[in-house]
PDB file of N, CA and C in Angstrom:
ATOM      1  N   UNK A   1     -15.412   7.163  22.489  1.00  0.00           N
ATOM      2  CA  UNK A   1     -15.659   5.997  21.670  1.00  0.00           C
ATOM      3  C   UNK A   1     -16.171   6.404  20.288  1.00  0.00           C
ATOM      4  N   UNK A   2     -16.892   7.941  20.348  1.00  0.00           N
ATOM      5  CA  UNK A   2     -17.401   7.872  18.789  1.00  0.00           C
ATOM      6  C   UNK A   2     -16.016   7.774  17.898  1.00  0.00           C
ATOM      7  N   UNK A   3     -15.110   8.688  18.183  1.00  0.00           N
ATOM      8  CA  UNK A   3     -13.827   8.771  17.741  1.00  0.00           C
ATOM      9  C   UNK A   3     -13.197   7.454  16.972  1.00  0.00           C
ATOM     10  N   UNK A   4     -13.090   6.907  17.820  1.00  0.00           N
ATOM     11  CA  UNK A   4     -12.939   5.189  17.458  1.00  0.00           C
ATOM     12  C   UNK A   4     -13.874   4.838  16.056  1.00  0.00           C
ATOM     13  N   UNK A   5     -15.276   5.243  16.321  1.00  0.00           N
ATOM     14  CA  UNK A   5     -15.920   4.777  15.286  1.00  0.00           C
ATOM     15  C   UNK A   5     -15.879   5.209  14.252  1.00  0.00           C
ATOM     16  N   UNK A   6     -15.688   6.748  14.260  1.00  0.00           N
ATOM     17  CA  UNK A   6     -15.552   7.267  12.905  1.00  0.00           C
ATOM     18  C   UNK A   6     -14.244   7.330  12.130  1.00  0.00           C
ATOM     19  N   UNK A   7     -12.868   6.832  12.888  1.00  0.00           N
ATOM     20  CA  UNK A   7     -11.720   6.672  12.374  1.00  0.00           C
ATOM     21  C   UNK A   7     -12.056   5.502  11.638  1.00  0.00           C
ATOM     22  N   UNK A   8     -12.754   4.538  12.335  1.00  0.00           N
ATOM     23  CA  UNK A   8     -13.182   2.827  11.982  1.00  0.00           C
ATOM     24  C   UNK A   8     -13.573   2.833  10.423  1.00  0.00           C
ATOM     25  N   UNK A   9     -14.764   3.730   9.891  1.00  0.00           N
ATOM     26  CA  UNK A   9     -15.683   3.343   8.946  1.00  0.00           C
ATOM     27  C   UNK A   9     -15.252   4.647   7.659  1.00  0.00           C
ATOM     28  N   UNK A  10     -13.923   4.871   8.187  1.00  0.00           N
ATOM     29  CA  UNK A  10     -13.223   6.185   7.333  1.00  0.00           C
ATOM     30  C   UNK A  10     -12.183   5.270   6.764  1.00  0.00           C
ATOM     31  N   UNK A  11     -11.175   4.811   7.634  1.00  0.00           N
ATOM     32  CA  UNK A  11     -10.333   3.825   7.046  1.00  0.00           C
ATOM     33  C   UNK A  11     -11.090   2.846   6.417  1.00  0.00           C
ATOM     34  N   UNK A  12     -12.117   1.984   6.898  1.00  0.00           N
ATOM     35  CA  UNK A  12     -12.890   0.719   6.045  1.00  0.00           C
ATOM     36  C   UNK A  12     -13.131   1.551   3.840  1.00  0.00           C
ATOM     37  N   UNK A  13     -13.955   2.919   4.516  1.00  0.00           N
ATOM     38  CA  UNK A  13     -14.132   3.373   3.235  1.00  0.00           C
ATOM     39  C   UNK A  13     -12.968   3.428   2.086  1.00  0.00           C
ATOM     40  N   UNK A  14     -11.814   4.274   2.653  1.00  0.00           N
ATOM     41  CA  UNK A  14     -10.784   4.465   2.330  1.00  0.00           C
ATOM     42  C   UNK A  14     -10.700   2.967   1.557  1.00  0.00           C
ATOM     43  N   UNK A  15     -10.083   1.954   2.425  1.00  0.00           N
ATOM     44  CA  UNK A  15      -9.922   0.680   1.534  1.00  0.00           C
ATOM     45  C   UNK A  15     -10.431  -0.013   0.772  1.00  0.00           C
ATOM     46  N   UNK A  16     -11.651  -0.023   1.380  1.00  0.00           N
ATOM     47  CA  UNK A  16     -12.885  -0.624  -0.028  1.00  0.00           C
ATOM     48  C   UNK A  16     -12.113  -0.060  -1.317  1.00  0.00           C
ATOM     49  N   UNK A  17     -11.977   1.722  -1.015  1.00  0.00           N
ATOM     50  CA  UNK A  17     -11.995   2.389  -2.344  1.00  0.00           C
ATOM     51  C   UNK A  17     -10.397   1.898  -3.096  1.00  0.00           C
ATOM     52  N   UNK A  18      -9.462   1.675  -2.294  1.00  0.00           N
ATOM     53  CA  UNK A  18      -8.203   1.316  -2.368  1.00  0.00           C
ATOM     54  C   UNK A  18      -8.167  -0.238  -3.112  1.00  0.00           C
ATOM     55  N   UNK A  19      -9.310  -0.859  -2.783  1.00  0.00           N
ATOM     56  CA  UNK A  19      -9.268  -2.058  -3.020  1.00  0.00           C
ATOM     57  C   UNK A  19      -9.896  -2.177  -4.770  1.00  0.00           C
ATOM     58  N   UNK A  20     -10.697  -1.487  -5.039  1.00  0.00           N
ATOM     59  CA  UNK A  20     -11.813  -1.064  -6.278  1.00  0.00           C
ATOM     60  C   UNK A  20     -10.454  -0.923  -7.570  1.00  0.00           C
ATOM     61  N   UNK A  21      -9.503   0.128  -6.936  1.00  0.00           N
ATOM     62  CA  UNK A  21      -8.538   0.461  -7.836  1.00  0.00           C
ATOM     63  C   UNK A  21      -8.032  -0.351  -7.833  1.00  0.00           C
ATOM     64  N   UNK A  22      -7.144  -1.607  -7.279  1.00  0.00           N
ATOM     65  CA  UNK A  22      -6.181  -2.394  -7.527  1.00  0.00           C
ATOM     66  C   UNK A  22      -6.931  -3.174  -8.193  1.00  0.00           C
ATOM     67  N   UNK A  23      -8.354  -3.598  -8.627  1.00  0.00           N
ATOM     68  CA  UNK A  23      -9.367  -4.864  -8.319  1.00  0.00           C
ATOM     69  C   UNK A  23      -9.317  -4.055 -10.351  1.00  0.00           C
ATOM     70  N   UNK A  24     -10.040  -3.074 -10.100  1.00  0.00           N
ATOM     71  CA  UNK A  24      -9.472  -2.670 -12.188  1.00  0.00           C
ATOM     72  C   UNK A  24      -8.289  -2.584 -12.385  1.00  0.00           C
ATOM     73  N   UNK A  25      -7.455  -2.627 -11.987  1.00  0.00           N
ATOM     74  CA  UNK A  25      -5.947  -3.061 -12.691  1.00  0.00           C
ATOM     75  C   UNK A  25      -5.104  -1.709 -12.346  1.00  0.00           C
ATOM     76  N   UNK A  26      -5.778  -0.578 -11.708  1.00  0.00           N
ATOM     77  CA  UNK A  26      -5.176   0.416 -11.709  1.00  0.00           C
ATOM     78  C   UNK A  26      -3.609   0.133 -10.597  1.00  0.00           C
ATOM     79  N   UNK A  27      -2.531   0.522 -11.268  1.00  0.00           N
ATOM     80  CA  UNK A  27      -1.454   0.313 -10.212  1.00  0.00           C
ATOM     81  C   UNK A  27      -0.413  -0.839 -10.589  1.00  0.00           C
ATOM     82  N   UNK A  28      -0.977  -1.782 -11.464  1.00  0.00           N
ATOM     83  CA  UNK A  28      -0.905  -2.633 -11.800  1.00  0.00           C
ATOM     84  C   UNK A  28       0.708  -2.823 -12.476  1.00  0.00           C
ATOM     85  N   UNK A  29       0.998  -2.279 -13.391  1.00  0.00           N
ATOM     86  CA  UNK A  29       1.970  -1.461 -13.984  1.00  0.00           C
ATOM     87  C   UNK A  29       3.795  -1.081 -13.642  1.00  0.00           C
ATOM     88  N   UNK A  30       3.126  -0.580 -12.358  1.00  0.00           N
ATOM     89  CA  UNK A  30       4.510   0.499 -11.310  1.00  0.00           C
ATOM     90  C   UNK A  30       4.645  -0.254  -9.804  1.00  0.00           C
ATOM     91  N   UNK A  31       3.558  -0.935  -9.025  1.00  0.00           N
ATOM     92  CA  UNK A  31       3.705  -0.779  -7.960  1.00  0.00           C
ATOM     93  C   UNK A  31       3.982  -2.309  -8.119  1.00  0.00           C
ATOM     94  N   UNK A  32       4.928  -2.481  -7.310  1.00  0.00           N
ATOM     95  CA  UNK A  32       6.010  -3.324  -7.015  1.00  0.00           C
ATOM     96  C   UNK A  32       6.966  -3.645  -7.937  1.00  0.00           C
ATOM     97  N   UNK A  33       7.123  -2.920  -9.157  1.00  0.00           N
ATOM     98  CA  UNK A  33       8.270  -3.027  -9.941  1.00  0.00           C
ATOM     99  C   UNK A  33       8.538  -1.283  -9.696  1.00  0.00           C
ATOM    100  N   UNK A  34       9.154  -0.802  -8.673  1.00  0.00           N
ATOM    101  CA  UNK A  34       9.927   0.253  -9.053  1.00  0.00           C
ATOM    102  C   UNK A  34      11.243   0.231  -8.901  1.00  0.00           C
ATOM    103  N   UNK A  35      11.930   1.412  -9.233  1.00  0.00           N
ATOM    104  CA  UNK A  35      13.736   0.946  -8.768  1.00  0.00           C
ATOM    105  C   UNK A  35      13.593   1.120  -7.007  1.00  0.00           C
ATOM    106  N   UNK A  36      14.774   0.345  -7.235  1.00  0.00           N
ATOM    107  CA  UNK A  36      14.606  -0.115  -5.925  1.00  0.00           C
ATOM    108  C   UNK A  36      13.898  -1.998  -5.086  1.00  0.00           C
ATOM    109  N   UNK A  37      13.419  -1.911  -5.886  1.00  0.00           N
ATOM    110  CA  UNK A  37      12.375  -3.318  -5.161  1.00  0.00           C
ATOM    111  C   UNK A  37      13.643  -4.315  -5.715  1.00  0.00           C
ATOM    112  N   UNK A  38      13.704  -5.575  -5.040  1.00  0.00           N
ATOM    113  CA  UNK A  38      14.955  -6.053  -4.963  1.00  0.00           C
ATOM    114  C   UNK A  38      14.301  -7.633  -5.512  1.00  0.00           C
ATOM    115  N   UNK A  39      14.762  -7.794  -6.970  1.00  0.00           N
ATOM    116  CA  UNK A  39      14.570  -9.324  -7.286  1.00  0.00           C
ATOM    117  C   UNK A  39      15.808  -9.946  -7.939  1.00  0.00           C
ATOM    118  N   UNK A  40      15.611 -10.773  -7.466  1.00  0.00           N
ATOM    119  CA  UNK A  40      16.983 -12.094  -7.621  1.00  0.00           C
ATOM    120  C   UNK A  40      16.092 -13.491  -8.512  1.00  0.00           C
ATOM    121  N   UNK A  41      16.809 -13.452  -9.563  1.00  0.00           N
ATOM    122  CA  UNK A  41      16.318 -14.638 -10.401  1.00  0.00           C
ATOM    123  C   UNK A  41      17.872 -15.779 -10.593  1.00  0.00           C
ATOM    124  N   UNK A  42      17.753 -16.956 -10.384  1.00  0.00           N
ATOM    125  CA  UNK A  42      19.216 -17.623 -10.637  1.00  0.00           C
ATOM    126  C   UNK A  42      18.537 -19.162 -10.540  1.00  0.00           C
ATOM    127  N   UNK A  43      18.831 -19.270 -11.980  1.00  0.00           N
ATOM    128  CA  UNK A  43      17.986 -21.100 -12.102  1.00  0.00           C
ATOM    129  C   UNK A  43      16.411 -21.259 -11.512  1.00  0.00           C
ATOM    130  N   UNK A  44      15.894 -22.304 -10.815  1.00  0.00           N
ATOM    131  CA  UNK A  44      14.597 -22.284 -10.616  1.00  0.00           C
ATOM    132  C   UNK A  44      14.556 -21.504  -9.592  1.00  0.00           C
ATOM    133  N   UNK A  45      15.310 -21.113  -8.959  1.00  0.00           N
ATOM    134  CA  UNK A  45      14.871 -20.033  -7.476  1.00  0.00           C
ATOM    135  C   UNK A  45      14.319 -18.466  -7.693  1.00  0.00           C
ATOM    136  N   UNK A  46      14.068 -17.872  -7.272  1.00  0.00           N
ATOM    137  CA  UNK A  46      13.336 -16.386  -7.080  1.00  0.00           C
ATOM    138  C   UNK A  46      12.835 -15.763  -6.182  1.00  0.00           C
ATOM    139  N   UNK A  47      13.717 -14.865  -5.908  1.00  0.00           N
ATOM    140  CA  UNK A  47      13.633 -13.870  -4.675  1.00  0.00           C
ATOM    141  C   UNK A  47      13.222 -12.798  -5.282  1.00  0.00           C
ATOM    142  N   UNK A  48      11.774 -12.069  -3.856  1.00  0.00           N
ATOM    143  CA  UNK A  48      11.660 -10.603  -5.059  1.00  0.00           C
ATOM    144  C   UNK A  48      11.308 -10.125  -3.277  1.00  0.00           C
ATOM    145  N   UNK A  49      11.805  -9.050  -3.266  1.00  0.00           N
ATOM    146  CA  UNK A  49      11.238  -8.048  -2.358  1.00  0.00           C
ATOM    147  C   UNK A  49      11.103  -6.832  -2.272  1.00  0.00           C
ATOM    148  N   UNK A  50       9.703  -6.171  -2.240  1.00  0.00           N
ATOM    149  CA  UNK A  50       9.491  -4.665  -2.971  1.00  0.00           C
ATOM    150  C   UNK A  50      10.151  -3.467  -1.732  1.00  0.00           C
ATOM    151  N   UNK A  51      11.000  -3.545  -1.794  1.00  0.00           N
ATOM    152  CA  UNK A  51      11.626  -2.331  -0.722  1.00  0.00           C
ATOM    153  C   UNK A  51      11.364  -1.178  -0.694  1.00  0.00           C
ATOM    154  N   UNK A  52      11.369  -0.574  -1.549  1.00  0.00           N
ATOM    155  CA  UNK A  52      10.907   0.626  -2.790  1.00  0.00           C
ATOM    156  C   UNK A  52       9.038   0.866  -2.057  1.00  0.00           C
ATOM    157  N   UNK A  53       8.914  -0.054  -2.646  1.00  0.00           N
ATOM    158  CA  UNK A  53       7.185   0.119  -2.818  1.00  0.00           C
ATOM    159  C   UNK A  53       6.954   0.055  -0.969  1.00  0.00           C
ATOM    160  N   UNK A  54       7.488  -0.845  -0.095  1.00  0.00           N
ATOM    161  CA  UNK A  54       6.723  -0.974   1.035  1.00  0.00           C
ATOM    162  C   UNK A  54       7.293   0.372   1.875  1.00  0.00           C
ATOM    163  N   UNK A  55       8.253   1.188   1.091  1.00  0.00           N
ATOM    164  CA  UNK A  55       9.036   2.254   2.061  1.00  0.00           C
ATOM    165  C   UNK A  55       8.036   3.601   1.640  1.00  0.00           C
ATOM    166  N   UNK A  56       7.562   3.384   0.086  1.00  0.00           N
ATOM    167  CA  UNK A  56       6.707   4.168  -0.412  1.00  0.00           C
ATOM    168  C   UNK A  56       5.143   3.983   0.483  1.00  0.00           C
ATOM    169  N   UNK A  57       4.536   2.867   0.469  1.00  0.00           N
ATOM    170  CA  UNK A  57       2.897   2.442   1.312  1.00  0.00           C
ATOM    171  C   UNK A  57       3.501   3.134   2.471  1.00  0.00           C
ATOM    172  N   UNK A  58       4.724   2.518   3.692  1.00  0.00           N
ATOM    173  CA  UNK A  58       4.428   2.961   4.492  1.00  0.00           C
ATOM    174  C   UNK A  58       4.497   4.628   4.891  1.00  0.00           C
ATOM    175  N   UNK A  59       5.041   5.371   3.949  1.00  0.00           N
ATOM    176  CA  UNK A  59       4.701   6.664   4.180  1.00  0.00           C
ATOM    177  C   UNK A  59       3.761   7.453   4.284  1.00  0.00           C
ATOM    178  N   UNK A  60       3.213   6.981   3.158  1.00  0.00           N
ATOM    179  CA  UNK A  60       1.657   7.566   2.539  1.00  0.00           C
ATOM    180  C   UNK A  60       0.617   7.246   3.461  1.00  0.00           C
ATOM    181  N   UNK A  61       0.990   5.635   4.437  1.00  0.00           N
ATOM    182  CA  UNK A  61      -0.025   5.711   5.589  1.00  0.00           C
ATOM    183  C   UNK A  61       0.206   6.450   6.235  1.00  0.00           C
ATOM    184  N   UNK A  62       1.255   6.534   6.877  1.00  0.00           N
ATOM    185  CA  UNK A  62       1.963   7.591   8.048  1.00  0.00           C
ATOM    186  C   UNK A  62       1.460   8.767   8.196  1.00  0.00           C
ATOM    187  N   UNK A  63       1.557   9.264   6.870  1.00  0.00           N
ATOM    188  CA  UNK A  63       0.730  10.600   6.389  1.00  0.00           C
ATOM    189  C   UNK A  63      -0.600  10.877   6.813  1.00  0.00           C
ATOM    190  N   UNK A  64      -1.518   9.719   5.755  1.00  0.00           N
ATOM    191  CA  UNK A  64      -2.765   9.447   6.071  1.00  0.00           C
ATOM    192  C   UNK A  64      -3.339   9.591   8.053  1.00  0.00           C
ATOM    193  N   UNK A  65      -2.763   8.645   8.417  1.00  0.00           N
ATOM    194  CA  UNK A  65      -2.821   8.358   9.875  1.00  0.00           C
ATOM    195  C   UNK A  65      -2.486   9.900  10.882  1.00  0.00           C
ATOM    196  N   UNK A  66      -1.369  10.643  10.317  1.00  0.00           N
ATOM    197  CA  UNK A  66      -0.895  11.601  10.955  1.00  0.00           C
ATOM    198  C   UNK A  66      -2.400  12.825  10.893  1.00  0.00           C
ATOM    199  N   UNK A  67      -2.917  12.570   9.393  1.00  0.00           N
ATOM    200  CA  UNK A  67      -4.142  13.588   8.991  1.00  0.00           C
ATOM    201  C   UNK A  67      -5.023  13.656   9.993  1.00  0.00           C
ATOM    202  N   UNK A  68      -5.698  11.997   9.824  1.00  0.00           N
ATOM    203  CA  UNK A  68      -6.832  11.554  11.027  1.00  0.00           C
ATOM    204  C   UNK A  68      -6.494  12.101  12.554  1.00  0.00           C
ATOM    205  N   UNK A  69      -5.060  11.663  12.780  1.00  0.00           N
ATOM    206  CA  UNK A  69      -5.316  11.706  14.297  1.00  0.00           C
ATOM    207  C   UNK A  69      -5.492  13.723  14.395  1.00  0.00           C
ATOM    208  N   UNK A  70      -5.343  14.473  13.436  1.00  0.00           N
ATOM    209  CA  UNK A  70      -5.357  15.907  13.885  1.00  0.00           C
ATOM    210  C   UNK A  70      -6.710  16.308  13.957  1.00  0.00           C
TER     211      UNK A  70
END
């Protein structure tokens, strides 16, 4: 169970800190406009979906996650 806890308050940190950067504008810029992310504009409608960016997050967790569990 400690295991549990200290993965717990490692990820919490992690995001706080994740959260600090998006919260000053850092990121602001690139992430969800990269090539790739898929938007459709046509009269009042608008489709946007970051394909790009969520194929990019989910790696970098993967990664992250792969670190912890070693």
């Amino acid at each position: 169970m400690k295991e549990v806890g200290k993965f717990l308050m490692i990820a919490g940190l992690f995001l706080v800190g994740l959260g600090l950067l998006f919260w000053s504008g850092w990121g602001r810029g690139w992430l969800g406009r990269l090539p790739g992310d898929i938007h459709v504009s046509r009269g009042n409608f608008s489709f946007y979906f970051p394909l790009t960016t969520c194929i990019l997050l989910s790696l970098v967790l993967t990664f992250l996650l792969w670190l912890f569990r070693r």
